[in-house]
Structure formats: C-alpha cells, structure tokens
Protein backbone atom coordinates (compact mmCIF):
# COMPACT_ATOMS: atom_id res chain seq x y z
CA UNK A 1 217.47 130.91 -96.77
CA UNK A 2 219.66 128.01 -97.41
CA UNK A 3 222.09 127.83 -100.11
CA UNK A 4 221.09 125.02 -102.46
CA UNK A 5 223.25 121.84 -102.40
CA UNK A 6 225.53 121.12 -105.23
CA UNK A 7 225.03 117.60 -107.20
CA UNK A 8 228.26 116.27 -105.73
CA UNK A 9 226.90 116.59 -102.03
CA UNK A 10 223.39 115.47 -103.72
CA UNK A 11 224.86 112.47 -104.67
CA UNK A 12 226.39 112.05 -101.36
CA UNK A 13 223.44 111.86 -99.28
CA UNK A 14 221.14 109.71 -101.93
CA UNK A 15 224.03 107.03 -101.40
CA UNK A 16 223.84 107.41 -97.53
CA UNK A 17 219.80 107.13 -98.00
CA UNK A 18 220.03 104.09 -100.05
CA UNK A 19 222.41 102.60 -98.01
CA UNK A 20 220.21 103.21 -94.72
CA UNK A 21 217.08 101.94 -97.01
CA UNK A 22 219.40 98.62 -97.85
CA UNK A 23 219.98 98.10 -94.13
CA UNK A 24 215.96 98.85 -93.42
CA UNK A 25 215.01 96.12 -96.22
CA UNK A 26 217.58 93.55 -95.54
CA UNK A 27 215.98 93.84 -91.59
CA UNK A 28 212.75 93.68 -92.76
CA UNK A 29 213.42 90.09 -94.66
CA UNK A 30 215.46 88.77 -91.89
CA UNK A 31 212.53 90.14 -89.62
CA UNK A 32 210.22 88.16 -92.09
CA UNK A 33 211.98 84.84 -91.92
CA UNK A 34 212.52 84.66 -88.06
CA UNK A 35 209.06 85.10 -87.70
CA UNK A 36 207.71 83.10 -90.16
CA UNK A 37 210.54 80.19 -88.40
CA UNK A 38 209.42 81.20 -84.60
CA UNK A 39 205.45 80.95 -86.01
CA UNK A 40 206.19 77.50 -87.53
CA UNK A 41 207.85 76.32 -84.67
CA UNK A 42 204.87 77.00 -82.44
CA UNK A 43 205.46 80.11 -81.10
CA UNK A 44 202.70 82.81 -81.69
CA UNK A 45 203.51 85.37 -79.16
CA UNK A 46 206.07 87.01 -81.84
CA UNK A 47 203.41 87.49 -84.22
CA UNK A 48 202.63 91.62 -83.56
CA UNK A 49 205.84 92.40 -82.47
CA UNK A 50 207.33 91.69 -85.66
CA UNK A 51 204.29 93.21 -87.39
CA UNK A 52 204.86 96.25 -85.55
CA UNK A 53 208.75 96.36 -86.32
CA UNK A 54 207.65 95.51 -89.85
CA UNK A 55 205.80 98.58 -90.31
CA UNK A 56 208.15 100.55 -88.43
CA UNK A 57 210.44 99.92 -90.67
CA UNK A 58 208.11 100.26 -93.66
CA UNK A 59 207.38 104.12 -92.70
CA UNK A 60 211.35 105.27 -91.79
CA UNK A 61 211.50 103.73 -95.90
CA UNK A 62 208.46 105.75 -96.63
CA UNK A 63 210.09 109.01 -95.01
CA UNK A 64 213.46 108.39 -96.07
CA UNK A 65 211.99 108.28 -99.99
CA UNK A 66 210.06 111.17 -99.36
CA UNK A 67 213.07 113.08 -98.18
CA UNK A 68 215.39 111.82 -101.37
CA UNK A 69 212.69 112.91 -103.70
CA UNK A 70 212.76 116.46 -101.70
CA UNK A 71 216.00 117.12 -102.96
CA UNK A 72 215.23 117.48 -106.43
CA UNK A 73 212.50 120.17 -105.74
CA UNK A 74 213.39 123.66 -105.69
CA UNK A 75 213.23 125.53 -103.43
CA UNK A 76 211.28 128.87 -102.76
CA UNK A 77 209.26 131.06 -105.10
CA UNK A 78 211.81 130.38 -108.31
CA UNK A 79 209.48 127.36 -109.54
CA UNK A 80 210.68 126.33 -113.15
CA UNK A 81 208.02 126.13 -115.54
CA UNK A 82 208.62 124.32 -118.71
CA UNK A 83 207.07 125.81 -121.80
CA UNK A 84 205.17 124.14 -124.19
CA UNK A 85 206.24 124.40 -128.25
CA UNK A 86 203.06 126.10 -128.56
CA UNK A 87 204.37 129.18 -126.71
C-alpha cells in the first residue's frame, strides 16, 4: 500500500494539473478561433478535425479533474464518517 501524500506534495501536483488544464483551455480557444477564421474564410475541410481535437482536449480536462479530485479521497478501508449531533 502506498504511503499517503503529504499536503505540501498535494499542493504540488494540483498546481502542475492546473497548469496542464490552463495550457488544454488556452488550446482549445485558440483551436476555436482558427477554426471559426479558416470556416469564414471558406474553408470547410477543418471543420471535424478541430471538433475532434476539441473534444480531445475536453476529455484529458475531464480526466485530469477526475484525478485532482482523487486526491482528496482516502484511501483503503479507513473511510471517515462524520457524525451527526444526534449521535
């Protein structure tokens, strides 16, 4: 079993995975606006290749999030269970 991370190398790799999401998004607009530019220009052949990047991009997000929210979870059978005041 691996030992859990501490919050200092938590933090370390949510900045790397926001960072990495940045880059994805920023592509994704500039991806956006040279097709929208090649498409108003005439040229439709572009049209599902930059869908396809699109969504490419859209899922390595999607995984990357899924992956960030991850590290919060614990791990193994020592699931915290809160208490209600009731108790």
């Amino acid at each position: 079993m691996k030992p859990s991370l501490t919050r200092d190398q938590r933090l370390t790799i949510l900045y790397a995975v926001l960072c990495l999401m940045l880059l994805l998004i920023v592509l994704q607009l500039w991806l956006l606006t040279a097709t929208m530019n090649a498409y108003m220009g005439g040229d439709e052949t572009v049209i599902l290749p930059a869908a396809i990047a699109s969504l490419l991009c859209f899922f390595c997000n999607a995984a990357l999030l899924r992956y960030v929210l991850g590290l919060e979870r614990p791990r193994g059978g020592s699931h915290h269970t809160s208490k209600s005041p009731a108790d």
